[in-house]
N, C-alpha and C. Protein backbone atom coordinates (compact mmCIF):
# COMPACT_ATOMS: atom_id res chain seq x y z
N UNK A 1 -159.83 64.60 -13.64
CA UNK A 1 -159.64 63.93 -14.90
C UNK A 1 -158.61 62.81 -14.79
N UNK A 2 -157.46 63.35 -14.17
CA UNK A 2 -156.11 61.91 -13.94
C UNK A 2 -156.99 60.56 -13.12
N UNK A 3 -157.96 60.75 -12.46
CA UNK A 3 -157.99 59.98 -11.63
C UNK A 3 -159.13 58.98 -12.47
N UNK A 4 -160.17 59.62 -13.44
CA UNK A 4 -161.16 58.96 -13.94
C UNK A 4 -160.30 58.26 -15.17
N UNK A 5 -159.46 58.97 -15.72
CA UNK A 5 -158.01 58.30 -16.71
C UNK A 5 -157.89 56.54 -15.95
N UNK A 6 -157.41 56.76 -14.57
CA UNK A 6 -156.67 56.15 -14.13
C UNK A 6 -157.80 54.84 -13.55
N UNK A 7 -159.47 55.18 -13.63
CA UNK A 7 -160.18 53.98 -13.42
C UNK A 7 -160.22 53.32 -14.35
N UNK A 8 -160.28 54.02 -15.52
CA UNK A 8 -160.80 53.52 -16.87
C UNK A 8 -159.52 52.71 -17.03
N UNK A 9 -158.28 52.67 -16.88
CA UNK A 9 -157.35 52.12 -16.80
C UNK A 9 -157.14 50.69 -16.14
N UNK A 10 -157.66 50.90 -15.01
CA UNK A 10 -158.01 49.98 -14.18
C UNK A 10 -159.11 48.77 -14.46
N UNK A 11 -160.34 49.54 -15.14
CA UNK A 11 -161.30 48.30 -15.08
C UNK A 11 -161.08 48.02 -16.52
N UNK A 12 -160.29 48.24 -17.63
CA UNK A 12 -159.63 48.02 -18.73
C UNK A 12 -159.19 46.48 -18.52
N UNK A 13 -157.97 46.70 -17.42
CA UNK A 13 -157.19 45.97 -17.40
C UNK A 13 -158.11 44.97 -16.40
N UNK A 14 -158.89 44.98 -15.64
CA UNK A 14 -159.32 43.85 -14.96
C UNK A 14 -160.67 42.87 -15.62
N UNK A 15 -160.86 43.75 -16.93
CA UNK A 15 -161.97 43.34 -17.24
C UNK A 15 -161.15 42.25 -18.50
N UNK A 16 -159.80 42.67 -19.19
CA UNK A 16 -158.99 42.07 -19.76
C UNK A 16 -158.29 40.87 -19.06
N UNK A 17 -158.42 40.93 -17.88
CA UNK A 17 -157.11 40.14 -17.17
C UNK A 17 -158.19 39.00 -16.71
N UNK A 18 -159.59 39.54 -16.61
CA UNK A 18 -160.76 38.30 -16.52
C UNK A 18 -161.26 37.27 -17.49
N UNK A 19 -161.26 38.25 -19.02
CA UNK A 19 -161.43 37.32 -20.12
C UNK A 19 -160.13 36.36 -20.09
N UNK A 20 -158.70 37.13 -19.95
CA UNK A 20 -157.92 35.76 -20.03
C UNK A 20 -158.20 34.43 -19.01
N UNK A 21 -157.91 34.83 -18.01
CA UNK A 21 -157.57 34.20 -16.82
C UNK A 21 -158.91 33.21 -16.30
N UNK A 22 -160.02 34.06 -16.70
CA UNK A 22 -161.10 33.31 -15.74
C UNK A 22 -162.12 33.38 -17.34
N UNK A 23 -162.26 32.68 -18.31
CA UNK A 23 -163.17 33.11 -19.64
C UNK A 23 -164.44 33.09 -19.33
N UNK A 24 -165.07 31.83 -18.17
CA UNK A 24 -166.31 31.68 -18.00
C UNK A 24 -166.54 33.01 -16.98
N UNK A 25 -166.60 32.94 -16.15
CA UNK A 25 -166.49 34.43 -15.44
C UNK A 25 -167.40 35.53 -16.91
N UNK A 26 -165.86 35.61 -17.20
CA UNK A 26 -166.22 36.90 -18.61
C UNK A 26 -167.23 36.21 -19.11
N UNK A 27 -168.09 35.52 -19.22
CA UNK A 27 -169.02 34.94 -20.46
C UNK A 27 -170.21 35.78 -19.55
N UNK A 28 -169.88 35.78 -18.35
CA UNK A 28 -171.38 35.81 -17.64
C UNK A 28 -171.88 37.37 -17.71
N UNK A 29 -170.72 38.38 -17.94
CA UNK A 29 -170.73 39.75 -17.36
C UNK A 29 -171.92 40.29 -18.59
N UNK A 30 -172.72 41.05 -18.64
CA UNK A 30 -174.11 41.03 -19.66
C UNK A 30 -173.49 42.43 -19.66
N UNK A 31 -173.15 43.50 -18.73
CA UNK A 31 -172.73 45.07 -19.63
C UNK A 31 -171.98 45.18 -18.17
N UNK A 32 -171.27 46.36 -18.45
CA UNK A 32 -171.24 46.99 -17.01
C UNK A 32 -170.42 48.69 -17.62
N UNK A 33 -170.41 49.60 -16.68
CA UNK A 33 -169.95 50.86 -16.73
C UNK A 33 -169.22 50.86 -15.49
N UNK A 34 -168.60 52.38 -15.60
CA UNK A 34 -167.50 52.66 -14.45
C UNK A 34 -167.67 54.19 -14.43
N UNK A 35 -166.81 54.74 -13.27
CA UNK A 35 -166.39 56.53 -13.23
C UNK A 35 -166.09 56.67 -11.75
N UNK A 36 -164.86 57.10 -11.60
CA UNK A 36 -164.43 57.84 -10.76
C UNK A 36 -165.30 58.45 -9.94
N UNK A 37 -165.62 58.32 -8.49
CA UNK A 37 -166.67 58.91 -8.26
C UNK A 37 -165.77 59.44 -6.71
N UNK A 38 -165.98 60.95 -6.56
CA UNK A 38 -165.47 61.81 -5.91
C UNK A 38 -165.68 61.47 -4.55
N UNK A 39 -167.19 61.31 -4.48
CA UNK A 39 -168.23 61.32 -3.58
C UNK A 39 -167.59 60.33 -2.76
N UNK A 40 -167.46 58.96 -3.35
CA UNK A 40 -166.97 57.91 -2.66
C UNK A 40 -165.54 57.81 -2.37
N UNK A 41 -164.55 58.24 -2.96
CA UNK A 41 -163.47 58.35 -3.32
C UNK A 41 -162.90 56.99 -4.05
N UNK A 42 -163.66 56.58 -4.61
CA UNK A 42 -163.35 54.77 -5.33
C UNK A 42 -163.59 55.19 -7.04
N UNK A 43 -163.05 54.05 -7.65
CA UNK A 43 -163.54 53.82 -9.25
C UNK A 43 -165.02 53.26 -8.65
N UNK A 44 -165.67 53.29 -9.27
CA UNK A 44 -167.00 52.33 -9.17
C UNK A 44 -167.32 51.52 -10.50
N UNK A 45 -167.41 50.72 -9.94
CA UNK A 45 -168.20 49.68 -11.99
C UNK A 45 -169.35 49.35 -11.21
N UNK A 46 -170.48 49.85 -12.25
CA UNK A 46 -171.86 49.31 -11.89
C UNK A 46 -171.79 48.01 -12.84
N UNK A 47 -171.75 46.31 -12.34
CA UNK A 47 -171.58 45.63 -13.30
C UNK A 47 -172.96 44.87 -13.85
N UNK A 48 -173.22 43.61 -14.51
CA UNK A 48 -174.67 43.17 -14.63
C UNK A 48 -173.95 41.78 -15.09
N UNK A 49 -174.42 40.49 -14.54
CA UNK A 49 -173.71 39.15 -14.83
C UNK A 49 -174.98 38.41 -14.87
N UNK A 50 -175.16 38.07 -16.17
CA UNK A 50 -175.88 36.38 -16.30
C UNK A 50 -175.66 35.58 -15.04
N UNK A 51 -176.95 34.90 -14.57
CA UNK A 51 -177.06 34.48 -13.36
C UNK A 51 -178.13 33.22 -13.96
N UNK A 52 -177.28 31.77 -14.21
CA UNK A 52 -177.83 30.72 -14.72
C UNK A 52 -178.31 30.22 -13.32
N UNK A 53 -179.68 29.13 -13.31
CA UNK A 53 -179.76 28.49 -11.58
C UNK A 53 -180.79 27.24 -12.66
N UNK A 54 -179.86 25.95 -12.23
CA UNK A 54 -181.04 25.14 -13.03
C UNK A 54 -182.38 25.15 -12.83
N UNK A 55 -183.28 24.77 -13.86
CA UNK A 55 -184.42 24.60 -13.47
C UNK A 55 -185.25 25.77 -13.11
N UNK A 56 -184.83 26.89 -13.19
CA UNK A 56 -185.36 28.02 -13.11
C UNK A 56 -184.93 29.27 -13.99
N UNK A 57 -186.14 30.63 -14.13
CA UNK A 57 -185.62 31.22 -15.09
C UNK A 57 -184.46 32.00 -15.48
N UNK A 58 -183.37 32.71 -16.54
CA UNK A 58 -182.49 33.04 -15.99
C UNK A 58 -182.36 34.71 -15.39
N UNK A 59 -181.95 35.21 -14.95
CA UNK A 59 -181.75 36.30 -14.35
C UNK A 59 -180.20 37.05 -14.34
N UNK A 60 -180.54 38.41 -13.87
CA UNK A 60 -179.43 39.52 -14.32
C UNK A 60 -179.10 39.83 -13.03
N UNK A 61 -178.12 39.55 -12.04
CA UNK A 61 -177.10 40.16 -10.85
C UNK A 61 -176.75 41.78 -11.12
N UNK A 62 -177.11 42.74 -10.57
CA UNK A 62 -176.36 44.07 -10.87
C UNK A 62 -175.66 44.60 -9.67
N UNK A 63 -174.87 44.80 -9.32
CA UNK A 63 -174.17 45.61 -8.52
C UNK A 63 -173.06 46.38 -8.90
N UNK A 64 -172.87 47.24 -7.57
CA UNK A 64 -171.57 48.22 -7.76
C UNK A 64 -170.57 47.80 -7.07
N UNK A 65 -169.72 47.75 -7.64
CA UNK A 65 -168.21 47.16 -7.25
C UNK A 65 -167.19 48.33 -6.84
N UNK A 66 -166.54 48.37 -6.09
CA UNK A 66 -165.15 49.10 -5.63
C UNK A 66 -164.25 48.55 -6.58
N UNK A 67 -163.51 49.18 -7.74
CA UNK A 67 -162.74 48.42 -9.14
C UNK A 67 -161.90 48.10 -8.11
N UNK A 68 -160.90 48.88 -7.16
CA UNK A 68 -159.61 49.04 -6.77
C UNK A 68 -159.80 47.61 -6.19
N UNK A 69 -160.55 47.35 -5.12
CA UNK A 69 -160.78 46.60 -3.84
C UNK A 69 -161.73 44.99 -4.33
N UNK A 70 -162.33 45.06 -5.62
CA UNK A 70 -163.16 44.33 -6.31
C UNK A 70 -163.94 43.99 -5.09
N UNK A 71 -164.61 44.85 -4.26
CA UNK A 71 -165.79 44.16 -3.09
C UNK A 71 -166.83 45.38 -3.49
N UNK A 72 -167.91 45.14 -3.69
CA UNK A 72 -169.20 44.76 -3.50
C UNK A 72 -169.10 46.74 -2.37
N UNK A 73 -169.86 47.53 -3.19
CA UNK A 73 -170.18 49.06 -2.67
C UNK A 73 -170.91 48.52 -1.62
N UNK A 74 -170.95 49.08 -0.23
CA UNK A 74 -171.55 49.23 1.12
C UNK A 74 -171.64 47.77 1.43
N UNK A 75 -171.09 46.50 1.25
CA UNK A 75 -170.96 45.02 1.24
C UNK A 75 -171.89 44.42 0.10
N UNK A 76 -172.97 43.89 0.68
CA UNK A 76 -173.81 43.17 -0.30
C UNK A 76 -175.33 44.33 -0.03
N UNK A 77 -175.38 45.26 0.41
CA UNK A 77 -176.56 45.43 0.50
C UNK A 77 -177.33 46.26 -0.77
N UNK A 78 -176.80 46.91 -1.37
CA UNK A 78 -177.20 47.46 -2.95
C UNK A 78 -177.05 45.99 -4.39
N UNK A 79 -177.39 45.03 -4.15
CA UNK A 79 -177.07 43.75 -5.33
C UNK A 79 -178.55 43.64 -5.74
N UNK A 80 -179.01 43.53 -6.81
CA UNK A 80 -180.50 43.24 -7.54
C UNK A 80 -179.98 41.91 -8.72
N UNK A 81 -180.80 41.49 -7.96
CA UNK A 81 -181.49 39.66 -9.18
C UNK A 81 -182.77 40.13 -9.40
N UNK A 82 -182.57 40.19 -10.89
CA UNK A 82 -183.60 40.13 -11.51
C UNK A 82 -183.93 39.89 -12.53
N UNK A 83 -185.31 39.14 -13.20
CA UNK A 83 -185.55 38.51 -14.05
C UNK A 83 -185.05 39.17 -15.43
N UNK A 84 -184.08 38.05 -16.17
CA UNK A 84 -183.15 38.50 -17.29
C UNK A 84 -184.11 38.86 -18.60
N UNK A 85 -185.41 38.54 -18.21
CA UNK A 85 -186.58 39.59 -19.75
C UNK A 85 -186.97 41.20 -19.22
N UNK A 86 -186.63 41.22 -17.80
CA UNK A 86 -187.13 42.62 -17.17
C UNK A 86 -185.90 43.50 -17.86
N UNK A 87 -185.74 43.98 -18.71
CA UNK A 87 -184.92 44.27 -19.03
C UNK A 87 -184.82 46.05 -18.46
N UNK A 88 -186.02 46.42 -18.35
CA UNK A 88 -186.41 47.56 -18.10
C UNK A 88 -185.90 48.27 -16.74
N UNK A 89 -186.89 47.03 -15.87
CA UNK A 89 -185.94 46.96 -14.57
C UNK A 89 -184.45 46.66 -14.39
N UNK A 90 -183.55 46.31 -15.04
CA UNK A 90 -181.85 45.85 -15.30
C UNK A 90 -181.71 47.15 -15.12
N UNK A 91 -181.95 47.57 -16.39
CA UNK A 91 -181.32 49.25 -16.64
C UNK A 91 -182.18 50.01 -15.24
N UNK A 92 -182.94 50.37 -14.42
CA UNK A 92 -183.16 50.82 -14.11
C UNK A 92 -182.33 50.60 -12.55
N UNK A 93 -182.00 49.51 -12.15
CA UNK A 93 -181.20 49.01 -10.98
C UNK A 93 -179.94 49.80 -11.48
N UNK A 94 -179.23 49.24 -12.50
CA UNK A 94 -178.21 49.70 -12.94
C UNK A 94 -177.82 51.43 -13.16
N UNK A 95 -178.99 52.28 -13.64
CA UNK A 95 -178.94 53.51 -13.24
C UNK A 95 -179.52 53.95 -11.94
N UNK A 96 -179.78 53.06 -10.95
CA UNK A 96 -179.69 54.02 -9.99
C UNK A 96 -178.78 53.87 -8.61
N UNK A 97 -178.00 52.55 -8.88
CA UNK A 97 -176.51 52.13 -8.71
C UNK A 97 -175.60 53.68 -9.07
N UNK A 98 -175.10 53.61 -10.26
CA UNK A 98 -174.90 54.65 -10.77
C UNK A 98 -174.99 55.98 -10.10
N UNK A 99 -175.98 56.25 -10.43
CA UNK A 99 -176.57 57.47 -9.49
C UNK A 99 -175.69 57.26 -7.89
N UNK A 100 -176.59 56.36 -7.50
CA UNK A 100 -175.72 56.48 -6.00
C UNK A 100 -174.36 56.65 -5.93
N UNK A 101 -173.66 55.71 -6.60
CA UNK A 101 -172.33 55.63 -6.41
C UNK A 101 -171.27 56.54 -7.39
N UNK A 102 -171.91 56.89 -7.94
CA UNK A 102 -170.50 57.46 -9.09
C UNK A 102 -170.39 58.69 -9.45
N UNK A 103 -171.49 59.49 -8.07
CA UNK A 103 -171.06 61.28 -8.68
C UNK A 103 -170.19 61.92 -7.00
């Protein structure tokens, strides 16, 4: 429990310290979750960021982040782009991010 206290604490404050510091950044982030995950021994945030590219349609970035370390769970190889009307598929990347990383 101290330790899932102590993510929620964490991506509180980084998700606060982003709207100040960096606003566009924060404009892009579309949802994200977090939890202490044992398994890994990390906070994890499964995040989801608006992903503008001119001239083409827009799309949803999801990955799992290390809160502590802000890098990218197992490097880049768990990241999904995908089309920002698939909404179905979002949530479904996003829970199974989740799944992997946060029990």
């Amino acid at each position: 429990m101290k330790q899932q206290t102590q993510c929620s604490d964490l991506v509180k404050a980084d998700i606060l310290q982003t709207q100040i510091q960096a606003p566009d950044v924060y404009a892009t982030i579309r949802d994200y979750t977090f939890e202490w995950s044992r398994k890994s021994d990390a906070c994890v945030m499964i995040v989801q960021y608006w992903v503008d590219r001119p001239h083409r349609p827009r799309r949803v970035q999801v990955l799992a982040i290390n809160a502590v370390t802000m890098q990218p769970m197992e490097r880049h190889r768990s990241i999904y782009l995908i089309p920002a009307q698939d909404t179905q598929q979002i949530e479904d990347a996003a829970d199974a991010l989740f799944r992997k990383y946060s029990r």
